[in-house]
C-alpha atoms as a PDB file:
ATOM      1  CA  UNK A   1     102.306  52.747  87.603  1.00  0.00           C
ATOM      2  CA  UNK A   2     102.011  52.896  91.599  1.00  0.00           C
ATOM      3  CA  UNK A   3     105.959  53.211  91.851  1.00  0.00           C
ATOM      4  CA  UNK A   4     106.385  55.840  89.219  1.00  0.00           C
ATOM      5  CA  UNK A   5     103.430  57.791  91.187  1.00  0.00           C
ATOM      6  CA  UNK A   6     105.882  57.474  94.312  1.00  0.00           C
ATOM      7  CA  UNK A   7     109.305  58.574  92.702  1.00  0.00           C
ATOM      8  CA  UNK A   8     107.486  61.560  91.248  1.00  0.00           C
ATOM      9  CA  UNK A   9     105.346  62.399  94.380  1.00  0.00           C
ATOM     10  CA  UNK A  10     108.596  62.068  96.400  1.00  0.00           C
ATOM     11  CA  UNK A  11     110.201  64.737  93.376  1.00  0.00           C
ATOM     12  CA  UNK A  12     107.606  66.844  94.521  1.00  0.00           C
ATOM     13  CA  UNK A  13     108.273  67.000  97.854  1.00  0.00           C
ATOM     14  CA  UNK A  14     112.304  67.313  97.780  1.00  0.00           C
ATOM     15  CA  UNK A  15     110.573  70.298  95.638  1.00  0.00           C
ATOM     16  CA  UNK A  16     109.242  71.728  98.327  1.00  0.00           C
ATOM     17  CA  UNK A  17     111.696  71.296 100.411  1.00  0.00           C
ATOM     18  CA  UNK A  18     114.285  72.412  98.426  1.00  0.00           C
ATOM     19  CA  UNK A  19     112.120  76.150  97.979  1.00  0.00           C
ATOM     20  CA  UNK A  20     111.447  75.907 101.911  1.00  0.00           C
ATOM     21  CA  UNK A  21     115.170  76.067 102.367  1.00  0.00           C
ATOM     22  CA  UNK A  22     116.164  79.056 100.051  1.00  0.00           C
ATOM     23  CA  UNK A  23     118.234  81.536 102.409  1.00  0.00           C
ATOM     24  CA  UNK A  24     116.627  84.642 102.148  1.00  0.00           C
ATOM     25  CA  UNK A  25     118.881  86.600  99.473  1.00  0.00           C
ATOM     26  CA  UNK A  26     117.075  84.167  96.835  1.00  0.00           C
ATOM     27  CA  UNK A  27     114.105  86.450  97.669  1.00  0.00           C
ATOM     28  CA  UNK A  28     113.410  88.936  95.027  1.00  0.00           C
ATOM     29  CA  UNK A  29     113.864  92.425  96.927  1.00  0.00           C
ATOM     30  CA  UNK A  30     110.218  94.597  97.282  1.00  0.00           C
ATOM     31  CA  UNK A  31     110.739  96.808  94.437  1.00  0.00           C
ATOM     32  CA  UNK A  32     109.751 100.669  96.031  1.00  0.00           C
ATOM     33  CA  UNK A  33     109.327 103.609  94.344  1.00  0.00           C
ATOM     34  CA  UNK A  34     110.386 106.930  96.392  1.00  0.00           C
ATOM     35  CA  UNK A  35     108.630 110.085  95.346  1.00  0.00           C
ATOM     36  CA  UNK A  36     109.853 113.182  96.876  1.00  0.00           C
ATOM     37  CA  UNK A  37     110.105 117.152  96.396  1.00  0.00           C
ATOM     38  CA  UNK A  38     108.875 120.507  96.352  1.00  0.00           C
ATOM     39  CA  UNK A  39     108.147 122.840  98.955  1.00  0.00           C
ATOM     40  CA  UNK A  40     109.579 123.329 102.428  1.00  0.00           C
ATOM     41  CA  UNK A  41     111.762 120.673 103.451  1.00  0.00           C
ATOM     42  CA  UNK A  42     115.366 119.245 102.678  1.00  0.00           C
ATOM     43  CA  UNK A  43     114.207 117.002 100.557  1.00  0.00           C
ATOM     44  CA  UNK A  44     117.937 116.531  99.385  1.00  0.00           C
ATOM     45  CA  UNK A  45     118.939 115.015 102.205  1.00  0.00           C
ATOM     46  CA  UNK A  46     115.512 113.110 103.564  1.00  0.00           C
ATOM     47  CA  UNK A  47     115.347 110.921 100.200  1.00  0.00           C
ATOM     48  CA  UNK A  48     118.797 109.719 101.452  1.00  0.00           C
ATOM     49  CA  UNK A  49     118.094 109.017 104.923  1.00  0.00           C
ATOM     50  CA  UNK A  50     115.271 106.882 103.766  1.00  0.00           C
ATOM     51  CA  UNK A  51     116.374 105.005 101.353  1.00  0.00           C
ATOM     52  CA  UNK A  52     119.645 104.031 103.219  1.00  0.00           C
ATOM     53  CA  UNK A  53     117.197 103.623 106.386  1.00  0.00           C
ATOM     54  CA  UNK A  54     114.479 101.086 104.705  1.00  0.00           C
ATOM     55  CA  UNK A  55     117.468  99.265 102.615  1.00  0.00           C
ATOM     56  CA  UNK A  56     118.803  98.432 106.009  1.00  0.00           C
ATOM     57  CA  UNK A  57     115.683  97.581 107.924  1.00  0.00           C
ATOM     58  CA  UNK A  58     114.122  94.754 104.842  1.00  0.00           C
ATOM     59  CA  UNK A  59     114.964  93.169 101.807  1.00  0.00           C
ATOM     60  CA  UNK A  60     114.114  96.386  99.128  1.00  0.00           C
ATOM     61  CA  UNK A  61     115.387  98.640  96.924  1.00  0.00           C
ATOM     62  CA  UNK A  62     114.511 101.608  96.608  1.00  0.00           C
ATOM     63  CA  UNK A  63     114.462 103.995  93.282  1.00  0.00           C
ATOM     64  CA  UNK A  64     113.715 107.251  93.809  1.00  0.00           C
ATOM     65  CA  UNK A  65     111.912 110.040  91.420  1.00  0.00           C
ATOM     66  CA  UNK A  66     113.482 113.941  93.225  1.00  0.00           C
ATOM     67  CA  UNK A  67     112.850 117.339  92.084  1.00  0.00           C
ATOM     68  CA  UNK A  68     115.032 119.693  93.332  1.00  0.00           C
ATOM     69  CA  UNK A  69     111.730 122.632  92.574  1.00  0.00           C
ATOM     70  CA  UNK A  70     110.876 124.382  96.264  1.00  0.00           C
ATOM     71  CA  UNK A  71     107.430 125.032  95.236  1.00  0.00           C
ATOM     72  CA  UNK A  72     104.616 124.107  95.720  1.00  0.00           C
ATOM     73  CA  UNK A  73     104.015 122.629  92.231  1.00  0.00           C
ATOM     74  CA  UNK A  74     107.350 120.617  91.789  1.00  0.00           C
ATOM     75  CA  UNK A  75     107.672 119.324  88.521  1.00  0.00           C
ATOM     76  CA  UNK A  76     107.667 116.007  89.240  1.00  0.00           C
ATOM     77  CA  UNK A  77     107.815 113.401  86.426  1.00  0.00           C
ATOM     78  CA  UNK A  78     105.264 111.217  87.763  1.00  0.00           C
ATOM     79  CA  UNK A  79     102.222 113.866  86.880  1.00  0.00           C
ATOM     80  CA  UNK A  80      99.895 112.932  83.875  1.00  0.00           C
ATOM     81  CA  UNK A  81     101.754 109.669  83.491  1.00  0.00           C
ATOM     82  CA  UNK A  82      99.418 106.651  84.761  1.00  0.00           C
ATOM     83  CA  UNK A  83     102.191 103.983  84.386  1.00  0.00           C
ATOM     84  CA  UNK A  84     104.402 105.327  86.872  1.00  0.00           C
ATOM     85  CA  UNK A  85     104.481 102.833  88.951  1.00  0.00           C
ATOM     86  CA  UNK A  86     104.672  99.912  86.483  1.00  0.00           C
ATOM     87  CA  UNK A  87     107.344  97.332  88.063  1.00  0.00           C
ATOM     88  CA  UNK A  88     107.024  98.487  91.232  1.00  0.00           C
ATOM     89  CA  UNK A  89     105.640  96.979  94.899  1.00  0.00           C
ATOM     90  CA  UNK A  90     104.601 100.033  96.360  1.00  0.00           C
ATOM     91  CA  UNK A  91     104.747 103.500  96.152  1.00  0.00           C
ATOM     92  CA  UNK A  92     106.047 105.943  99.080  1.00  0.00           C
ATOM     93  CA  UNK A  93     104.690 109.217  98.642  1.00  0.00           C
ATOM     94  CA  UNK A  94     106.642 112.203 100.280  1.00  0.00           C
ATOM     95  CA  UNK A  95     106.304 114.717  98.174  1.00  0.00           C
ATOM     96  CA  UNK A  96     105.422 118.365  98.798  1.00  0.00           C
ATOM     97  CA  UNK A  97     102.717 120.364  95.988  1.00  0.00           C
ATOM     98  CA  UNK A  98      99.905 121.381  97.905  1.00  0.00           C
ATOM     99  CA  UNK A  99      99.058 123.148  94.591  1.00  0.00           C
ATOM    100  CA  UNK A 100      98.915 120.428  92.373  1.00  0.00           C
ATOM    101  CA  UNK A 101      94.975 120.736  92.204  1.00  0.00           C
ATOM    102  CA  UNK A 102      94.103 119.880  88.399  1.00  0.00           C
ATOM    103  CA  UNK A 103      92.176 116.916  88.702  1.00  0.00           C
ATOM    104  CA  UNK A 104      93.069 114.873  85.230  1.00  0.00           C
ATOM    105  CA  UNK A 105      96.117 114.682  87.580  1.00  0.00           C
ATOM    106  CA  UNK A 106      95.514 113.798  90.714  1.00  0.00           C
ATOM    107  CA  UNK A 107      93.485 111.200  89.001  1.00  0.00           C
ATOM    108  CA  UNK A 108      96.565 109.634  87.045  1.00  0.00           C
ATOM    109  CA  UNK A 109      98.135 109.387  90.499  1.00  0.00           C
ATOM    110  CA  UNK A 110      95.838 107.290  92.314  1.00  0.00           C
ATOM    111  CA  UNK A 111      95.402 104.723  89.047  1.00  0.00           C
ATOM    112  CA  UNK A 112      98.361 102.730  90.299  1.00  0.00           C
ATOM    113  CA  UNK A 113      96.305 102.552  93.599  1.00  0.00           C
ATOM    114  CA  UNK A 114      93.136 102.082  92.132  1.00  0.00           C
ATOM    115  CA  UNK A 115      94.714  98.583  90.604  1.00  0.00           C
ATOM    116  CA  UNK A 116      96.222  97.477  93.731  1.00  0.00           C
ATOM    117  CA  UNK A 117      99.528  99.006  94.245  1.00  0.00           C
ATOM    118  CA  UNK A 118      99.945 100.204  97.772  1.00  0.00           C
ATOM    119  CA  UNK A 119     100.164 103.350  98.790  1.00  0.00           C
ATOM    120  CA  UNK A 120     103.201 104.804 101.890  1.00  0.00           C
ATOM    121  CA  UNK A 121     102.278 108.337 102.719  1.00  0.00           C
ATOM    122  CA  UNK A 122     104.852 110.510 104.527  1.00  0.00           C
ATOM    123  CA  UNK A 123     104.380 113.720 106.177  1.00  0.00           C
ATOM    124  CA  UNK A 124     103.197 116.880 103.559  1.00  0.00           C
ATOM    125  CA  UNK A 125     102.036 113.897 101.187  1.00  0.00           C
ATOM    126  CA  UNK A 126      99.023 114.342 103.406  1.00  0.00           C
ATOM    127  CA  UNK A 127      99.045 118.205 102.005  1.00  0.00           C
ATOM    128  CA  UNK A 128      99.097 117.278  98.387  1.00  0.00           C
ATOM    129  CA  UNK A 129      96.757 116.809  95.312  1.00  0.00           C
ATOM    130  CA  UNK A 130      93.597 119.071  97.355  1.00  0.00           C
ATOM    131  CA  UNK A 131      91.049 120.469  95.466  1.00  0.00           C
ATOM    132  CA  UNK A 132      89.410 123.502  97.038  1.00  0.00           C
ATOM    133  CA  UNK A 133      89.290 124.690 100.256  1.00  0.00           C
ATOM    134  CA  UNK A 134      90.848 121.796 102.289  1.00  0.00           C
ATOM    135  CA  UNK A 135      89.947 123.350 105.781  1.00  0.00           C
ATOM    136  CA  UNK A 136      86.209 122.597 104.358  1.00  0.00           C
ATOM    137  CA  UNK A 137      85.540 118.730 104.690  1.00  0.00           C
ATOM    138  CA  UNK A 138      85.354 116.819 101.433  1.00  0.00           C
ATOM    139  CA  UNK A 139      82.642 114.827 100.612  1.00  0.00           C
ATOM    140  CA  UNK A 140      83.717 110.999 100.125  1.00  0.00           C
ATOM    141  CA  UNK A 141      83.302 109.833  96.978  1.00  0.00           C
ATOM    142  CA  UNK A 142      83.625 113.363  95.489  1.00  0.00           C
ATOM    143  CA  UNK A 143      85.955 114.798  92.762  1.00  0.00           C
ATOM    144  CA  UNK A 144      87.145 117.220  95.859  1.00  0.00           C
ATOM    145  CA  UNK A 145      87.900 114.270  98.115  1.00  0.00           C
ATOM    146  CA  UNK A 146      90.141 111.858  95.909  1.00  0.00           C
ATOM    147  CA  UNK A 147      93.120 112.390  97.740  1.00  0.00           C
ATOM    148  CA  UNK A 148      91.834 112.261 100.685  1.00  0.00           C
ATOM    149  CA  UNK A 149      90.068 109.318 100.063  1.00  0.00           C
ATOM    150  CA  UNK A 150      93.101 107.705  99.047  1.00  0.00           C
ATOM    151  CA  UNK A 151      94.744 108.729 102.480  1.00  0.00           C
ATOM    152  CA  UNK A 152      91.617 107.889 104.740  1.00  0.00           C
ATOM    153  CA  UNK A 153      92.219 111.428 106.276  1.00  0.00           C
ATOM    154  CA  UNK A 154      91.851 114.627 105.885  1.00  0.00           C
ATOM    155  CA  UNK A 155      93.877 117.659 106.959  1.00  0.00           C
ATOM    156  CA  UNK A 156      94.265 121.210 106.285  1.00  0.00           C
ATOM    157  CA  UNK A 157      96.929 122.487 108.284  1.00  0.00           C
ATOM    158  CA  UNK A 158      99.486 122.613 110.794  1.00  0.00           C
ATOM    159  CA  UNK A 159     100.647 124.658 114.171  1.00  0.00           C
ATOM    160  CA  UNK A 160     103.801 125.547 115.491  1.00  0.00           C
ATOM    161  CA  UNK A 161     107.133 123.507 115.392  1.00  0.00           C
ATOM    162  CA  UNK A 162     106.706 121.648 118.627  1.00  0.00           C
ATOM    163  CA  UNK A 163     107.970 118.244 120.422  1.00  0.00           C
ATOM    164  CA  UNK A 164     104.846 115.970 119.502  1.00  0.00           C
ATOM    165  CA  UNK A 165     104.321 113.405 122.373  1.00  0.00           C
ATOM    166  CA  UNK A 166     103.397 110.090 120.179  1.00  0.00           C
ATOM    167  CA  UNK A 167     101.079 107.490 121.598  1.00  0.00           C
ATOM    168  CA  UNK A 168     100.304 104.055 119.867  1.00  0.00           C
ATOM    169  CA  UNK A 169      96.970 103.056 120.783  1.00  0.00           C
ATOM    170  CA  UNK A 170      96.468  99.752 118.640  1.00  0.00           C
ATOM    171  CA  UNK A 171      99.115  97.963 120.645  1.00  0.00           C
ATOM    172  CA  UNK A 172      98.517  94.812 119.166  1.00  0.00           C
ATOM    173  CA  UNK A 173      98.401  95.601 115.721  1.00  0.00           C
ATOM    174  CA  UNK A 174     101.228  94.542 113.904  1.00  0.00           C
ATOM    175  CA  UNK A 175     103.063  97.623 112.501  1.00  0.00           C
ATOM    176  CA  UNK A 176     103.364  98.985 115.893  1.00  0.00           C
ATOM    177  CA  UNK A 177     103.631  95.629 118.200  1.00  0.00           C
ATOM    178  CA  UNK A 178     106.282  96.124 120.573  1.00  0.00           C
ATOM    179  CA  UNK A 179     106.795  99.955 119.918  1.00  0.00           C
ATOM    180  CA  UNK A 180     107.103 102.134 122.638  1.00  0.00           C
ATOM    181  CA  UNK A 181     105.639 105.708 122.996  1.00  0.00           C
ATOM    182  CA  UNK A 182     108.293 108.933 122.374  1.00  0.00           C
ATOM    183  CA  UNK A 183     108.571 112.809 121.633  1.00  0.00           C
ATOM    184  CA  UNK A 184     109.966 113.813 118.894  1.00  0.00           C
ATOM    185  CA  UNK A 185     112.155 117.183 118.652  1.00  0.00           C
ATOM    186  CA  UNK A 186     110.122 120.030 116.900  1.00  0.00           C
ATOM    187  CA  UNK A 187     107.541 118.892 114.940  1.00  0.00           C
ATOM    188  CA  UNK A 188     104.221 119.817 113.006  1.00  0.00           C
ATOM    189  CA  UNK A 189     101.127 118.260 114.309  1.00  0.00           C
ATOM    190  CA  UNK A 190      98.693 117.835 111.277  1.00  0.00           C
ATOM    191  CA  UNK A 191      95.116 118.326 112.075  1.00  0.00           C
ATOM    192  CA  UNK A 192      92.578 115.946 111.629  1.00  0.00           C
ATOM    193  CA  UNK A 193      89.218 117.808 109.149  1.00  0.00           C
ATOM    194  CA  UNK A 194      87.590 114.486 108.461  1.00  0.00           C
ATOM    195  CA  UNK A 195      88.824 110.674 108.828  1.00  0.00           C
ATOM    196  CA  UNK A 196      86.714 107.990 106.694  1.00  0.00           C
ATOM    197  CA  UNK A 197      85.215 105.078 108.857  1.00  0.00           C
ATOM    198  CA  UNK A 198      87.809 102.235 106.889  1.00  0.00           C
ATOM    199  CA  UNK A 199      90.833 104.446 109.045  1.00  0.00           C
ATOM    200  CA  UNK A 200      92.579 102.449 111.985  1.00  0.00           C
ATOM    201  CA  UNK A 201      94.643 104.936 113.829  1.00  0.00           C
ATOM    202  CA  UNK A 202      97.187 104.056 115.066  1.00  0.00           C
ATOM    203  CA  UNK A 203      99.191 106.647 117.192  1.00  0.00           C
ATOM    204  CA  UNK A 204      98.042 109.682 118.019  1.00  0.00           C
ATOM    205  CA  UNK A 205     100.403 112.879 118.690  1.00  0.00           C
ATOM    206  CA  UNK A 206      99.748 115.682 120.928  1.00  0.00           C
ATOM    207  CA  UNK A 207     101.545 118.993 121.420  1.00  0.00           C
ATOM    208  CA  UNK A 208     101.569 121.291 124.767  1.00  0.00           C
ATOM    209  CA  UNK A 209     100.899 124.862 123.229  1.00  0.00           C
ATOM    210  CA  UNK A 210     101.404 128.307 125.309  1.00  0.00           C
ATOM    211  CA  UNK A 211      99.949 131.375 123.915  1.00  0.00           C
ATOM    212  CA  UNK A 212     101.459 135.351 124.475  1.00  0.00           C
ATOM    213  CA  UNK A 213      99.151 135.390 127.215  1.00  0.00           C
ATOM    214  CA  UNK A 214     100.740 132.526 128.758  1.00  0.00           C
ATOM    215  CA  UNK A 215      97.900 130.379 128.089  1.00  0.00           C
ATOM    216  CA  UNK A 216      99.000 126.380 128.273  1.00  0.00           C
ATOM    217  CA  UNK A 217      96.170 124.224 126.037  1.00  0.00           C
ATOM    218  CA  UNK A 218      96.986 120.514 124.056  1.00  0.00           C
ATOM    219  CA  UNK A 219      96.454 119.367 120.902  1.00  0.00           C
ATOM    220  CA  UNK A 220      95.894 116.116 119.375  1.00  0.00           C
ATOM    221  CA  UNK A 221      95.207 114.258 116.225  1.00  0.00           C
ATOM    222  CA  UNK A 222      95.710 111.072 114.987  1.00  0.00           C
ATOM    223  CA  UNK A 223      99.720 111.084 113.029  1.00  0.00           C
ATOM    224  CA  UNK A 224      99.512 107.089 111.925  1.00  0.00           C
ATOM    225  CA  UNK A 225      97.144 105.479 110.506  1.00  0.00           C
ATOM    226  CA  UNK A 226      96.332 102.906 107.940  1.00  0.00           C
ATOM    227  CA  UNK A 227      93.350 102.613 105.165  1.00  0.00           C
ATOM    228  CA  UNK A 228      91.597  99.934 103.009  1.00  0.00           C
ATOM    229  CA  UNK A 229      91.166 102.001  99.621  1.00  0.00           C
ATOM    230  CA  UNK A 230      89.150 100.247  97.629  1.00  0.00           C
ATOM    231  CA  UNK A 231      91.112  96.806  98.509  1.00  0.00           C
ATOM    232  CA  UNK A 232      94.180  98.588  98.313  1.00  0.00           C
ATOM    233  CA  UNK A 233      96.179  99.050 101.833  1.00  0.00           C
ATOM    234  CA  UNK A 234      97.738 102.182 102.626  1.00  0.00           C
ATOM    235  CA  UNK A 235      99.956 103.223 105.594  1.00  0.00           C
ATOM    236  CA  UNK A 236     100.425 107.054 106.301  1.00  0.00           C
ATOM    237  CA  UNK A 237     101.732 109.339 108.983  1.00  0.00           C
ATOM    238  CA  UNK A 238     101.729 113.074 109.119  1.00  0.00           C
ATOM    239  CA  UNK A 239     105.353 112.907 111.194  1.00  0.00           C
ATOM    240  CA  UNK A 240     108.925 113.918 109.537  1.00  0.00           C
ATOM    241  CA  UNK A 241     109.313 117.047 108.853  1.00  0.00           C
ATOM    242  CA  UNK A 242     112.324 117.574 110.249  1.00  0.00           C
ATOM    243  CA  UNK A 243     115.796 115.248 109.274  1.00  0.00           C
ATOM    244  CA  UNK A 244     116.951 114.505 112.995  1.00  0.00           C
ATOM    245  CA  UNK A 245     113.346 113.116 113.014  1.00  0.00           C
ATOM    246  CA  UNK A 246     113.442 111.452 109.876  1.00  0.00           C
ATOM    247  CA  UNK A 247     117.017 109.680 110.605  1.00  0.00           C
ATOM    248  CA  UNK A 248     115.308 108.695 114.122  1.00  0.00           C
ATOM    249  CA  UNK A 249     115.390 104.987 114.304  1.00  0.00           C
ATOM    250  CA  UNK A 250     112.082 104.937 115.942  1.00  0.00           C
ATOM    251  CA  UNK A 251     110.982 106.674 112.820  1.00  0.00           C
ATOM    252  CA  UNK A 252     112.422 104.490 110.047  1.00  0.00           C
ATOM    253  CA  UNK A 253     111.536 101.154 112.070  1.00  0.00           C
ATOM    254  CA  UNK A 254     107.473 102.651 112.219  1.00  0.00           C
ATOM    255  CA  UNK A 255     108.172 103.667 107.852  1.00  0.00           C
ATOM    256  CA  UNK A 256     109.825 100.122 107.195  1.00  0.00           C
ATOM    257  CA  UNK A 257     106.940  98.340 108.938  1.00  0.00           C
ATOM    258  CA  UNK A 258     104.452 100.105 107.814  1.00  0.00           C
ATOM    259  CA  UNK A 259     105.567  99.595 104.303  1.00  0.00           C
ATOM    260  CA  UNK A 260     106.067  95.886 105.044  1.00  0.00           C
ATOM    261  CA  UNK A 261     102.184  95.434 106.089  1.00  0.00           C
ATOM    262  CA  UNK A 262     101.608  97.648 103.447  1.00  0.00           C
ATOM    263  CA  UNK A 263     102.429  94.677 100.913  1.00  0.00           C
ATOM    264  CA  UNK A 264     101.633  91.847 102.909  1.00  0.00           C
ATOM    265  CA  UNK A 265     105.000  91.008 104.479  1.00  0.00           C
ATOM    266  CA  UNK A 266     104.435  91.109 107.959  1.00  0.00           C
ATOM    267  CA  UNK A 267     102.679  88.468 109.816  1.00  0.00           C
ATOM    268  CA  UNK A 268      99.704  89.341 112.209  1.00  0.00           C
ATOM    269  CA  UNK A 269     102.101  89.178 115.502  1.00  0.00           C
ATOM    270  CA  UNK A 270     104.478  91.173 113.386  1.00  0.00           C
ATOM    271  CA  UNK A 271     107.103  89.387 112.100  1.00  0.00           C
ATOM    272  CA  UNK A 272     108.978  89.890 108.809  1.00  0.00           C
ATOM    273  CA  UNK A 273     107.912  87.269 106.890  1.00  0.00           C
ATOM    274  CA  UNK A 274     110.760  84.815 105.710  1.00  0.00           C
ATOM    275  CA  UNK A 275     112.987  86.697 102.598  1.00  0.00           C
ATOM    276  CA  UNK A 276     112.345  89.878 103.932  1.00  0.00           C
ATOM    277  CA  UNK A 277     114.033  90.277 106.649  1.00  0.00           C
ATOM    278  CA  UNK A 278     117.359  92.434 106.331  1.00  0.00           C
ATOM    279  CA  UNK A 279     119.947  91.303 104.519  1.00  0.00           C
ATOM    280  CA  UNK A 280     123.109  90.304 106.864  1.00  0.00           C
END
């Protein structure tokens, strides 16, 4: 009895070391879905960029759901469909319908979320799915505020296209460890309305405005952040509007992390966890 314990605990452990040792292409890829479209940006092109960008920076794939519609209720083929992101790891939202307000909806949206899916959140995603007036803050909790509770933010609006000076200020946090601070090109600084207590900024972005009367004054908001919704983590920045920005390598390292802590694959001093590095 003893030795048959022994050959089958040592089976156990050439086991384990066997699975130890798989190189990392035996690691399934993160499965992400890509949502993009609608109004006011190349949309065309930025789906591109960033799926060629995060392909190259981790072990993913990314499918992507595009609708070439420039308004601002782009028939996307996600809406009133609750299983839309069945099979997948995580969901990157950058599309553009700030008028997407009907909230059966916005409600089928977030159930993916609800039951644990994370959540990436890119740029006018932050403009989306808003019920009422947004410049008016939202109460939490409220049918008015589901987005934004999703998001952990709140924002109504947007200046001029200016160079936004971004600075990390949770150094030690591991999306952003070892990042350094940079201005963009032109860029839209989102404003901040209301962010909910869960929120941990993590850069903030300020523009150097001049008025006609010559007038020099600085704003700044908050432009990456991530949230605990309801156990669910999401990662979201209001930066890329523009494709030089978007195809900045600054910018797709700061996406592909963020998605990466986003589903639990980067370690707390923020290292890809083993499989999901790049593939060589």
């Amino acid at each position: 009895m003893n030795k048959s314990l022994s050959w089958f605990a040592a089976g156990l452990s050439g086991c384990a070391l066997l699975l130890n040792s798989l190189p990392a292409a035996e690691v399934p890829p993160l499965r992400v879905l890509l949502i993009s479209g609608g109004c006011c940006h190349d949309y065309a092109q930025q789906k591109d960029i960033l799926k060629r960008g995060l392909e190259q920076r981790a072990n993913l794939v990314v499918t992507q759901i595009y609708t070439d519609d420039p308004s601002t209720k782009p028939p996307l083929t996600i809406l009133g469909n609750a299983d839309y992101a069945k099979g997948y790891d995580v969901v990157i939202h950058d599309e553009c319908a700030a008028d997407i307000n009907d909230p059966a909806l916005i409600k089928a949206i977030l159930v993916p979320h609800r039951a644990g899916i994370p959540g990436v959140n890119l740029h006018c995603a932050i403009h989306c799915y808003r019920i009422g007036n947004p410049g008016e803050p939202a109460t939490p909790g409220s049918e008015r505020a589901m987005w934004f509770d999703y998001l952990g933010l709140q924002s109504s609006g947007h200046g001029a296209q200016m160079p936004i000076a971004i600075h990390f200020t949770e150094t030690n946090n591991a999306i952003v460890r070892g990042m350094s601070d940079w201005t963009t090109v032109n860029e839209e600084l989102y404003n901040n309305v209301r962010i909910r207590p869960a929120v941990k900024a993590l850069a903030r972005g300020t523009q150097t405005v001049k008025n006609q009367e010559g007038v020099t004054r600085e704003s700044e908001s908050v432009v990456v952040w991530i949230n605990d919704y309801q156990g669910t983590r999401v990662f979201s920045t209001t930066i890329g509007h523009n494709n030089t920005t978007v195809e900045d390598a600054r910018y797709l390292d700061l996406v592909t992390r963020g998605l990466l802590w986003a589903c639990g694959k980067l370690d707390d001093q923020g290292g890809i966890l083993p499989g999901y590095e790049p593939k060589k």
